[in-house]
N, C-alpha and C. Protein backbone atom coordinates (compact mmCIF):
# COMPACT_ATOMS: atom_id res chain seq x y z
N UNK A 1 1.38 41.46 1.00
CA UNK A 1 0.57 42.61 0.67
C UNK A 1 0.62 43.70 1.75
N UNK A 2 0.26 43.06 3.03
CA UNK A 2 0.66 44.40 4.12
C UNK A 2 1.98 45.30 3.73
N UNK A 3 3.16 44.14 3.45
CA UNK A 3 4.51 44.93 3.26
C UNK A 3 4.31 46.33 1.76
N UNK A 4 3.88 45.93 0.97
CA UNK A 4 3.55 46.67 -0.35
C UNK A 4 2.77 48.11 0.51
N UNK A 5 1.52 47.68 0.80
CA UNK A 5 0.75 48.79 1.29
C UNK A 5 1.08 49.58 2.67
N UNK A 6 2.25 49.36 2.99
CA UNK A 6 3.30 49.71 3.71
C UNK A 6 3.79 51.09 3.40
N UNK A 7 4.87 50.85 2.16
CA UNK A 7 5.32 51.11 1.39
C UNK A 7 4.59 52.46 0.76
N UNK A 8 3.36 51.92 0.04
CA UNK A 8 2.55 53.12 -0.62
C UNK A 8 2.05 54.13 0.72
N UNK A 9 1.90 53.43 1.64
CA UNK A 9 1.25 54.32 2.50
C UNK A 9 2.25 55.38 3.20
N UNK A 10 3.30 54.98 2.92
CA UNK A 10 4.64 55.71 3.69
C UNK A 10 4.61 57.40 2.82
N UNK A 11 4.60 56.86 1.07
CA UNK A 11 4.07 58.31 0.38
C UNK A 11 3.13 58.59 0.13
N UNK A 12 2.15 58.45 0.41
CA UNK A 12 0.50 58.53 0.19
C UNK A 12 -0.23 59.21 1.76
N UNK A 13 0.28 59.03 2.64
CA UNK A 13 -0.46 59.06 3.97
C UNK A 13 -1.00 60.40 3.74
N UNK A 14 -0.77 61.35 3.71
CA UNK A 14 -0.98 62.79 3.93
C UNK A 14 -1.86 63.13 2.88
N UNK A 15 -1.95 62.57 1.73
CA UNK A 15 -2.96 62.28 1.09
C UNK A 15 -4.55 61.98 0.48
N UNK A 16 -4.65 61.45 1.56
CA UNK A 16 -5.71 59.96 1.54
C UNK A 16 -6.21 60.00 3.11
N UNK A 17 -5.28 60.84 3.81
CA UNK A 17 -5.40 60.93 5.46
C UNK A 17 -7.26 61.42 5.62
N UNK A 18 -7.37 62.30 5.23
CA UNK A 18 -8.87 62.90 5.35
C UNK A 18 -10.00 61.84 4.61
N UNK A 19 -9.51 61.27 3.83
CA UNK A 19 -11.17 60.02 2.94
C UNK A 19 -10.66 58.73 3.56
N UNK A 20 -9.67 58.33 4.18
CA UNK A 20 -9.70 56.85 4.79
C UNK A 20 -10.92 56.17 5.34
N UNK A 21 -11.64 56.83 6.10
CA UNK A 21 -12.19 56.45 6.97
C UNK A 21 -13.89 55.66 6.47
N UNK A 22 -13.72 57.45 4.81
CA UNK A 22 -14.68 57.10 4.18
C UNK A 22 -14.94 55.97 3.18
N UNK A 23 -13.76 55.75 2.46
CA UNK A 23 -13.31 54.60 2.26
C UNK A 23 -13.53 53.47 2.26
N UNK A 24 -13.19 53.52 4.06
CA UNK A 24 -13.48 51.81 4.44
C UNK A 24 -14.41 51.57 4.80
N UNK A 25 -15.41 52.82 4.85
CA UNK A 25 -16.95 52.23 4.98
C UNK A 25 -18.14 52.33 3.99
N UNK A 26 -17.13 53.11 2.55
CA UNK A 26 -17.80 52.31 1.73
C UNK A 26 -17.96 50.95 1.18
N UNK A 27 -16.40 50.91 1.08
CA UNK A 27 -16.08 49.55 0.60
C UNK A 27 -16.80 48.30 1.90
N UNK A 28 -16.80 48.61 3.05
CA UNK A 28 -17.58 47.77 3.53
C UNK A 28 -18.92 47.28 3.82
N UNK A 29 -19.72 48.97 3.64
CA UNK A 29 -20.88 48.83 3.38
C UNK A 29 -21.19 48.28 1.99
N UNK A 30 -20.65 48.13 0.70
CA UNK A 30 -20.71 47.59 -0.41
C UNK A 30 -20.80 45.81 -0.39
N UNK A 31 -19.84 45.67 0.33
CA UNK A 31 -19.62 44.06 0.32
C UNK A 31 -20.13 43.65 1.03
N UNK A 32 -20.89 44.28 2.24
CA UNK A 32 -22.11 43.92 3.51
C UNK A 32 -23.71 43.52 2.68
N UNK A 33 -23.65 44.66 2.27
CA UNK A 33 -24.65 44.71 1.29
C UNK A 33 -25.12 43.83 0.60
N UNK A 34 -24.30 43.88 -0.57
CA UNK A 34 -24.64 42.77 -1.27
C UNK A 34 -24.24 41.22 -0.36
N UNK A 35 -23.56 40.81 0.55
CA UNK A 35 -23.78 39.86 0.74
C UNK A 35 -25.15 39.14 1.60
N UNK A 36 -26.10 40.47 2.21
CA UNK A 36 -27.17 40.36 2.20
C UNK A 36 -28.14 39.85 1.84
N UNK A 37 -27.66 41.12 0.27
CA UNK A 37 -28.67 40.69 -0.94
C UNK A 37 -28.92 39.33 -0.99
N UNK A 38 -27.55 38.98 -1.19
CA UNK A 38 -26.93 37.12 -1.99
C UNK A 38 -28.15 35.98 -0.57
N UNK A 39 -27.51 36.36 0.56
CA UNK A 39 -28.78 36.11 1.48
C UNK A 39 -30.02 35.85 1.33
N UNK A 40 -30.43 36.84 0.97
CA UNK A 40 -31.91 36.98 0.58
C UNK A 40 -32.04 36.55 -0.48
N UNK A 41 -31.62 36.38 -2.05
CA UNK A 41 -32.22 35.60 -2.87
C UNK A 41 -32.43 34.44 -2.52
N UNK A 42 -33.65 33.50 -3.35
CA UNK A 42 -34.15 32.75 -3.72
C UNK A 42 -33.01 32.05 -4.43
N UNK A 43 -32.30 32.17 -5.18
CA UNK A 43 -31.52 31.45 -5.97
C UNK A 43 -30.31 30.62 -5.48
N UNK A 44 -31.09 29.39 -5.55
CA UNK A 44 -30.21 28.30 -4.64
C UNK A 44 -29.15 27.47 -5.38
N UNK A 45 -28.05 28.17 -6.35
CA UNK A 45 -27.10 27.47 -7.08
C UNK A 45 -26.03 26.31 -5.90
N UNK A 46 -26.24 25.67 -6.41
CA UNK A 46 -25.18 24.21 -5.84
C UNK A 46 -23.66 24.75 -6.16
N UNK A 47 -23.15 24.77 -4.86
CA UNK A 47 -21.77 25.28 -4.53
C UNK A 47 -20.95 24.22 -5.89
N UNK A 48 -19.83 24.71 -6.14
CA UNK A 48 -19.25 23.90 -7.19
C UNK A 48 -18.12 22.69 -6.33
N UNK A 49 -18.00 21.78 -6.55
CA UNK A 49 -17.30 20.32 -6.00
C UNK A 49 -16.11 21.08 -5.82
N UNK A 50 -15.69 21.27 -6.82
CA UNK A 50 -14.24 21.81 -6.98
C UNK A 50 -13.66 22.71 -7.31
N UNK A 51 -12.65 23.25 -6.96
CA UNK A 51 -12.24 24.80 -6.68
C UNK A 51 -10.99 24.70 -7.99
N UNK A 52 -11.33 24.87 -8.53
CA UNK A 52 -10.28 25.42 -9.79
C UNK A 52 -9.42 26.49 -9.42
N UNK A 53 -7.85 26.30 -9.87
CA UNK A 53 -6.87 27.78 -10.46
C UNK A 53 -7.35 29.40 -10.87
N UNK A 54 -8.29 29.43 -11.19
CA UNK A 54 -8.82 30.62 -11.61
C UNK A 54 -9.45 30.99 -10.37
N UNK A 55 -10.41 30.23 -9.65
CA UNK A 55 -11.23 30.53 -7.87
C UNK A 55 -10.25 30.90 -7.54
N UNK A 56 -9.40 30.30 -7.13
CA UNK A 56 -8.06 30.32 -6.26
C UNK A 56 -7.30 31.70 -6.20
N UNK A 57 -7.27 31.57 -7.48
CA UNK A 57 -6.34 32.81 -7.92
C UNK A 57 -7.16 34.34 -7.62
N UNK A 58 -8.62 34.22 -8.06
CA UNK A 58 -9.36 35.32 -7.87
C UNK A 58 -10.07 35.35 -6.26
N UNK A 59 -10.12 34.77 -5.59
CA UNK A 59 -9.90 34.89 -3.91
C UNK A 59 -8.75 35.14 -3.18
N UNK A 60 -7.66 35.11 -3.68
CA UNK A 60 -6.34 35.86 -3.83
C UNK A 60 -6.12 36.92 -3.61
N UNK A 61 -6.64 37.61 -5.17
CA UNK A 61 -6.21 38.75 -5.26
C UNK A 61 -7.39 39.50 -4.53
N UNK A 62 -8.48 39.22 -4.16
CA UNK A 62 -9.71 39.63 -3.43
C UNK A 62 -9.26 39.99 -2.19
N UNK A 63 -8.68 38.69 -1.30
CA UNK A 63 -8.41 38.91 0.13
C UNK A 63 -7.43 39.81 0.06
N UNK A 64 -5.89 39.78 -0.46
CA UNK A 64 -5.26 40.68 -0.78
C UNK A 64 -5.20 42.23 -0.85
N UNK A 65 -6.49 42.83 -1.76
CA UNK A 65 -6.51 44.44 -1.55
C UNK A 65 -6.55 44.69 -0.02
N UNK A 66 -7.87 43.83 0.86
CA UNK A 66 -7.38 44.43 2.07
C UNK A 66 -6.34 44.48 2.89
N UNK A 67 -5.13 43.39 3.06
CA UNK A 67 -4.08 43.49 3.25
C UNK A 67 -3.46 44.36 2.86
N UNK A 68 -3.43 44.63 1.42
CA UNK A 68 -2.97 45.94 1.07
C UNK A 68 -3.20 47.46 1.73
N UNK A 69 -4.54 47.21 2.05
CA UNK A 69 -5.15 49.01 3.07
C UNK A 69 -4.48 48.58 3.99
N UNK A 70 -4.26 47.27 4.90
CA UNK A 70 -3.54 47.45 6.19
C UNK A 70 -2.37 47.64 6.58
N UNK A 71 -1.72 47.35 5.24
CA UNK A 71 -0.47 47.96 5.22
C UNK A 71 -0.59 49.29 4.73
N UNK A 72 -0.86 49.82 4.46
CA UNK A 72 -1.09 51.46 4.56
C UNK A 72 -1.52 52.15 5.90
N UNK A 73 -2.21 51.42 6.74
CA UNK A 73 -2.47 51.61 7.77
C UNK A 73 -1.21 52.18 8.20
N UNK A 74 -0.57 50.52 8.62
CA UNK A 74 0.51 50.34 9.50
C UNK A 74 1.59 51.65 9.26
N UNK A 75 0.99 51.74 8.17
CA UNK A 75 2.26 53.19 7.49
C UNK A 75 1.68 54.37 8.52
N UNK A 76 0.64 54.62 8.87
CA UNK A 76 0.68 55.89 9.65
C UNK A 76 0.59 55.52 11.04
N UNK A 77 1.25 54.46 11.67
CA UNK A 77 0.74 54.20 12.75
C UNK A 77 2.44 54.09 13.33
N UNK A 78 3.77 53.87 12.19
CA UNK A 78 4.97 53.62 12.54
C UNK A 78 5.24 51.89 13.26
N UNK A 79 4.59 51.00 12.22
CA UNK A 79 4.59 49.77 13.03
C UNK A 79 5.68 48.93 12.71
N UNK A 80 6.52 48.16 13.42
CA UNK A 80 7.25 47.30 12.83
C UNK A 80 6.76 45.92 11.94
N UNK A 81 7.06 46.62 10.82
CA UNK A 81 6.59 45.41 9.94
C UNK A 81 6.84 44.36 9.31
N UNK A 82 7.87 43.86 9.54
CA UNK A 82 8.17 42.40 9.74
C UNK A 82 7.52 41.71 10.79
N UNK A 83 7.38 42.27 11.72
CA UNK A 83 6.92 41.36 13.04
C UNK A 83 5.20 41.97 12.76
N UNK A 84 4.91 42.57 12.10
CA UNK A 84 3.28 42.65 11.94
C UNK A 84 3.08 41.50 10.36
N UNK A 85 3.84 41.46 9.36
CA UNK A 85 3.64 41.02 7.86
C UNK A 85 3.48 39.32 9.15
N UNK A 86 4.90 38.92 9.85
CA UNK A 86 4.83 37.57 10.44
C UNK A 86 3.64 37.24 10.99
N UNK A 87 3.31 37.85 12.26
CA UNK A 87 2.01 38.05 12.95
C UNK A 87 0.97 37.85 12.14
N UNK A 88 0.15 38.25 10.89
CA UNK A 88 -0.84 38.41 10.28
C UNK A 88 -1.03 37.07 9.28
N UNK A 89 0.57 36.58 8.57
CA UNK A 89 0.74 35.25 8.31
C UNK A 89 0.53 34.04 8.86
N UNK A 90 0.73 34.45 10.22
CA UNK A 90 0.51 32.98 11.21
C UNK A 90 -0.97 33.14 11.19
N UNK A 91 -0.94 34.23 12.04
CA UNK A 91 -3.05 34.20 12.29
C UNK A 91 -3.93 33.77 11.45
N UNK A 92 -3.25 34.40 9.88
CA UNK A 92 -4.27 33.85 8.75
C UNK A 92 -4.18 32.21 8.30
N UNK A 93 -3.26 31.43 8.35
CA UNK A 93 -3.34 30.40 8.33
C UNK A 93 -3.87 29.83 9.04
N UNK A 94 -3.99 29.81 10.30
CA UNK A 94 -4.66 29.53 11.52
C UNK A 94 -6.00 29.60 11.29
N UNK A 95 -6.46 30.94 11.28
CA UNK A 95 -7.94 31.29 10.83
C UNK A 95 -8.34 30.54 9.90
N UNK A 96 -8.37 30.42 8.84
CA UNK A 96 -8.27 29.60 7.57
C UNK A 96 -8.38 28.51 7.55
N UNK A 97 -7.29 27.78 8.56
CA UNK A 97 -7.44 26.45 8.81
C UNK A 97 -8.99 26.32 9.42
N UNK A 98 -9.41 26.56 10.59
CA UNK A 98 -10.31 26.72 11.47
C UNK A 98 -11.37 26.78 10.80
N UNK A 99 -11.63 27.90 9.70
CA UNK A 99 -12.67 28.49 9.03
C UNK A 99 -13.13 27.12 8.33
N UNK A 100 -11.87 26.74 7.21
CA UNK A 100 -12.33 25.78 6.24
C UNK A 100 -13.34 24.59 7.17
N UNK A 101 -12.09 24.14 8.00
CA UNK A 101 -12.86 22.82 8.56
C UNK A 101 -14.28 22.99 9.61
N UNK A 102 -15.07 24.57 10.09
CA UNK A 102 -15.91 24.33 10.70
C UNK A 102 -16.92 24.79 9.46
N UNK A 103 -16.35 25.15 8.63
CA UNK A 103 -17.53 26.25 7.39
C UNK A 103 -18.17 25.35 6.29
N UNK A 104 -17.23 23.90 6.53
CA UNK A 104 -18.10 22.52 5.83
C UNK A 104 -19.15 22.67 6.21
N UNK A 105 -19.20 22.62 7.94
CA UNK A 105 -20.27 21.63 8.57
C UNK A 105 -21.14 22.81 8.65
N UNK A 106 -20.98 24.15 8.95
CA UNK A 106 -22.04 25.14 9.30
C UNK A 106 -22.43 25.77 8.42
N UNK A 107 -21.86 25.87 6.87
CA UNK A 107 -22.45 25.86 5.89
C UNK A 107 -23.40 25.22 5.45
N UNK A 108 -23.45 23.89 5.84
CA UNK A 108 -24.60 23.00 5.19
C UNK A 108 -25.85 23.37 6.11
N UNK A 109 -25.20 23.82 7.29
CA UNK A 109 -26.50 23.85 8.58
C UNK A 109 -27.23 25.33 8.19
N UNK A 110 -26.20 26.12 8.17
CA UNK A 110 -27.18 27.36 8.46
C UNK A 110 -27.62 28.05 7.15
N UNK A 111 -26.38 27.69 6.11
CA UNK A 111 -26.72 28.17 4.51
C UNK A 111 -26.52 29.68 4.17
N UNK A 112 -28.27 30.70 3.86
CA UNK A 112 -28.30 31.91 3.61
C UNK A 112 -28.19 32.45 5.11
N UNK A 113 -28.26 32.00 5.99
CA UNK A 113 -28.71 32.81 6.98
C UNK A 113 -27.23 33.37 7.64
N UNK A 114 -26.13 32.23 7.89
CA UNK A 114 -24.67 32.81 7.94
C UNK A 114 -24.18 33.88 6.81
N UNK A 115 -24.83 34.07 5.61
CA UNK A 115 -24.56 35.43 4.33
C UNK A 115 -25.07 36.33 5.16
N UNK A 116 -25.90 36.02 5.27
CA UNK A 116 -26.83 37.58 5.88
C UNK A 116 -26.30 38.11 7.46
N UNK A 117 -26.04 37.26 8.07
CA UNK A 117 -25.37 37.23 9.35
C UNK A 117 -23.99 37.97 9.03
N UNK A 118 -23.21 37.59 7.91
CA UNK A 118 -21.78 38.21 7.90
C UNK A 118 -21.58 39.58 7.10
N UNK A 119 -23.42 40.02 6.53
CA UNK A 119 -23.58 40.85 5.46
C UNK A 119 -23.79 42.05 7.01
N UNK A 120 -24.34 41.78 7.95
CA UNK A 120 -25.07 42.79 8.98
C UNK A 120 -23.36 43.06 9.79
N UNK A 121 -22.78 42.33 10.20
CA UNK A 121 -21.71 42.32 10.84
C UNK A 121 -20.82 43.27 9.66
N UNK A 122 -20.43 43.23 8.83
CA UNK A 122 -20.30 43.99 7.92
C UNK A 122 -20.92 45.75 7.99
N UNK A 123 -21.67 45.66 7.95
CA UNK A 123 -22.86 47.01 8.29
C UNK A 123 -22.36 47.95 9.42
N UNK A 124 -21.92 46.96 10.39
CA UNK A 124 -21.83 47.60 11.65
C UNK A 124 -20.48 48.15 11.73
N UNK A 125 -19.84 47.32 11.22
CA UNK A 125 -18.65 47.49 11.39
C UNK A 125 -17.79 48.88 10.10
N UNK A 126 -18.97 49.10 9.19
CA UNK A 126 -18.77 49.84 8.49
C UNK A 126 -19.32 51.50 9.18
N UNK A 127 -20.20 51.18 9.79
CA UNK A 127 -20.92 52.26 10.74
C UNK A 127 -19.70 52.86 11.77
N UNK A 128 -19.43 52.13 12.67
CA UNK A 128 -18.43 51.97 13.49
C UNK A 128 -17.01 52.83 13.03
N UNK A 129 -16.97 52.16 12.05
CA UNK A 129 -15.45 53.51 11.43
C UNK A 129 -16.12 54.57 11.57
N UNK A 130 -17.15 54.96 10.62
CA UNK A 130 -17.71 56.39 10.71
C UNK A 130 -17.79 57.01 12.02
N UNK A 131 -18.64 56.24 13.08
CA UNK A 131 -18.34 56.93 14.62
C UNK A 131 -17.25 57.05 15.30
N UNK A 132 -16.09 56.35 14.73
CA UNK A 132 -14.62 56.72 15.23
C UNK A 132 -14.25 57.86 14.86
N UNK A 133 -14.48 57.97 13.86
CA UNK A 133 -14.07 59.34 13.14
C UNK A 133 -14.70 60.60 13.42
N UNK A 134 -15.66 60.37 14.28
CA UNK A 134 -16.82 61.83 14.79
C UNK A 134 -17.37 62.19 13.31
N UNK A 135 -17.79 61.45 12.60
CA UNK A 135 -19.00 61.73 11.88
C UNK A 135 -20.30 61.83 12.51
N UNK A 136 -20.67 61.15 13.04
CA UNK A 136 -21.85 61.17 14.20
C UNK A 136 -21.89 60.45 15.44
């Protein structure tokens, strides 16, 4: 996906150059947000045992769009992208690995309060673009 959004970003940059910024802090304030929300409800549905083809597939294409903006990134930045698509492949498996096997155990421990924790981190980090950009 980086390589694709590479690609688009190579004819698109000049484009899209002026709302990027706004962009990524909607879309992050959106998904901060509501994972808040999800936080804060009351509604304590029992995680499902098993992860079906369809989960799979639709956490996929989820993680994916952002790969896709970062390869658009990389498009205005002139990055070599083979050695960034490699780089981002290793890390994410890595991460992933790591994630799954500590997010058993600290899932059961901490529950809503890690949502809301990754909903605020989210927030900030959506803020944060905006002050890069001299919005305020």
């Amino acid at each position: 996906m980086p390589a694709i959004g590479y690609v688009v970003g190579l004819q698109f940059s000049q484009m899209i150059q002026n709302w990027d910024h706004w962009i990524a802090f909607a879309l992050l304030a959106l998904i901060g947000v509501n994972m808040i929300r999800e936080g804060l409800s009351s509604d304590d549905e029992p995680a499902p045992s098993l992860i079906n083809l369809k989960h799979v597939l639709t956490l996929g294409v989820a993680t994916s769009i952002d790969a896709l903006a970062i390869g658009v990134s990389f498009a205005f930045l002139s990055v070599d992208i083979l050695l960034a698509v490699f780089i981002i492949g290793l890390t994410t498996f890595v991460i992933s690995f790591i994630g799954v096997k500590s997010g058993h155990f600290l899932g059961r421990k901490f529950k809503s309060k890690a949502e809301i924790f990754g909903g605020l981190v989210l927030l900030v980090m959506a803020v944060k673009i905006l002050h890069e950009h001299g919005v305020f």
